[in-house]
Protein backbone atom coordinates (compact mmCIF):
# COMPACT_ATOMS: atom_id res chain seq x y z
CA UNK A 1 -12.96 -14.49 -22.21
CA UNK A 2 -13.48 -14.46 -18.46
CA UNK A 3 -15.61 -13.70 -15.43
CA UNK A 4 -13.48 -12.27 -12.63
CA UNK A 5 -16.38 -11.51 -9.54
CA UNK A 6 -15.23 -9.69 -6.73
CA UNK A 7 -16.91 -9.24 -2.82
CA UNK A 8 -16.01 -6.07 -1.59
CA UNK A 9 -15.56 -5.76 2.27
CA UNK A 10 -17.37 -2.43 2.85
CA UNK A 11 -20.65 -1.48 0.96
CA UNK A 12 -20.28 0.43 -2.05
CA UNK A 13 -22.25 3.22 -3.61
CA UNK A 14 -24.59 2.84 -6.59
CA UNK A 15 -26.52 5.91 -8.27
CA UNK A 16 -28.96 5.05 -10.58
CA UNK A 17 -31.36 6.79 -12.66
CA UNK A 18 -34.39 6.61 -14.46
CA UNK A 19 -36.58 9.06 -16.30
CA UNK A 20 -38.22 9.92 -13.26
CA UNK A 21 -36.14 9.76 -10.21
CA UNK A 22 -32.24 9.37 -9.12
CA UNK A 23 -31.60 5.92 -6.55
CA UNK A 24 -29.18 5.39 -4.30
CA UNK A 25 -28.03 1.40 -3.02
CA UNK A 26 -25.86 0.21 -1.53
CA UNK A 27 -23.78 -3.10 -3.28
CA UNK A 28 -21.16 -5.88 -1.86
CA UNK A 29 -20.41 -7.75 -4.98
CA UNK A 30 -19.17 -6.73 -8.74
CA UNK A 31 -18.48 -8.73 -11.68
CA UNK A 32 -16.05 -8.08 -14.85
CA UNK A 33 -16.01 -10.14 -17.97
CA UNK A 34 -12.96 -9.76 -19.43
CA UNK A 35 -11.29 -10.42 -22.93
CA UNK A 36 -7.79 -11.26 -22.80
CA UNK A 37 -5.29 -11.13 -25.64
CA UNK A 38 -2.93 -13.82 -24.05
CA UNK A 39 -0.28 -13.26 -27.12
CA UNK A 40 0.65 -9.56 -25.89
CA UNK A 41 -0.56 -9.98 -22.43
CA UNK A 42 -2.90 -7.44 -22.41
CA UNK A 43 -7.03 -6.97 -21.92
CA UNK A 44 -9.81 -5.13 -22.13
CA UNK A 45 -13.30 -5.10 -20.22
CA UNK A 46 -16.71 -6.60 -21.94
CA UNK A 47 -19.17 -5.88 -19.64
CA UNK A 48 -19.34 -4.62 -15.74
CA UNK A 49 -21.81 -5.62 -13.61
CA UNK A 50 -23.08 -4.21 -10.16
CA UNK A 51 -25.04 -6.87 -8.39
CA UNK A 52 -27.31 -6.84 -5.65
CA UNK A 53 -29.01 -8.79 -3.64
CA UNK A 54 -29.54 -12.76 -4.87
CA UNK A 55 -27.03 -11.30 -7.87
CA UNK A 56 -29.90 -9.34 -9.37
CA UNK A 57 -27.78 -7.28 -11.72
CA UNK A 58 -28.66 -3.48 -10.92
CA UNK A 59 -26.22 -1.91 -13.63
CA UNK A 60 -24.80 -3.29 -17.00
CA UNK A 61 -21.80 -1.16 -18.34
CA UNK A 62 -20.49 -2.27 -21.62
CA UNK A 63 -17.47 0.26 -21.77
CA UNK A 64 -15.29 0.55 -25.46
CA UNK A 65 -13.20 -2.21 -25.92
CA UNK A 66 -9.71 -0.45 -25.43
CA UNK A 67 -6.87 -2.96 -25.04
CA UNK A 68 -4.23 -2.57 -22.44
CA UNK A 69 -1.75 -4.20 -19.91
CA UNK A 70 -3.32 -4.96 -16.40
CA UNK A 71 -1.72 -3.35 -13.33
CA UNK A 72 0.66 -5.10 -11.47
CA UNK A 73 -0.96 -7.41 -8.70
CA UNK A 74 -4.67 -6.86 -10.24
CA UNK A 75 -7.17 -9.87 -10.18
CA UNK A 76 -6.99 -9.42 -14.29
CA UNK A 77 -2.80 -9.51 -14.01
CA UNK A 78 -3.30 -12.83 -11.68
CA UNK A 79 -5.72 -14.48 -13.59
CA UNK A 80 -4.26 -13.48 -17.13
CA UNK A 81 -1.65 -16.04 -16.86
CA UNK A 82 -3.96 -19.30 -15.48
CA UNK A 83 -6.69 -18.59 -18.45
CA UNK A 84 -3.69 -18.37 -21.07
CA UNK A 85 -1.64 -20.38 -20.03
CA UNK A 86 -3.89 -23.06 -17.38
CA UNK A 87 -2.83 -24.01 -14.05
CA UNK A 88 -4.18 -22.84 -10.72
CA UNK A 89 -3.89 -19.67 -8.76
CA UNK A 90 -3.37 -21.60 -5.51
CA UNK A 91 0.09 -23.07 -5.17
């Protein structure tokens, strides 16, 4: 299991609901927890988190656990290796 968090560049989007009303904000940072399955190289996604300011969390997503093979050059594909097999991502 890891924690890949990412900083996006240009705000991003976030609708939100309640019983009562429909919010829009705007968000710089994400984080994934991933579980990877370091024997066939493939993973699948825990939980996803939209953060916002001070890393209040203003969305938990726990998406079904569906297995599969990251896409080439993705932070899971270039951290996949380091938490399977250790090392560093930095030469």
């Amino acid at each position: 299991n890891i924690w890949i968090q990412t900083d996006h560049g240009t705000p991003q989007l976030f609708t939100g609901e309640t019983e009562t009303s429909v919010i829009t904000m705007r968000y710089t940072r994400t984080r994934l927890h991933y579980r990877l399955n370091c024997t066939d190289e493939t993973f699948t996604i825990v939980e996803r988190q939209i953060l916002g300011s001070n890393d209040a969390v203003l969305q938990r997503v726990n998406p079904p656990e569906v297995y599969r093979a990251p896409q080439r050059w993705s932070a899971v594909a270039l951290a996949l290796p380091v938490a399977c097999r250790g090392g560093s991502l930095v030469p």
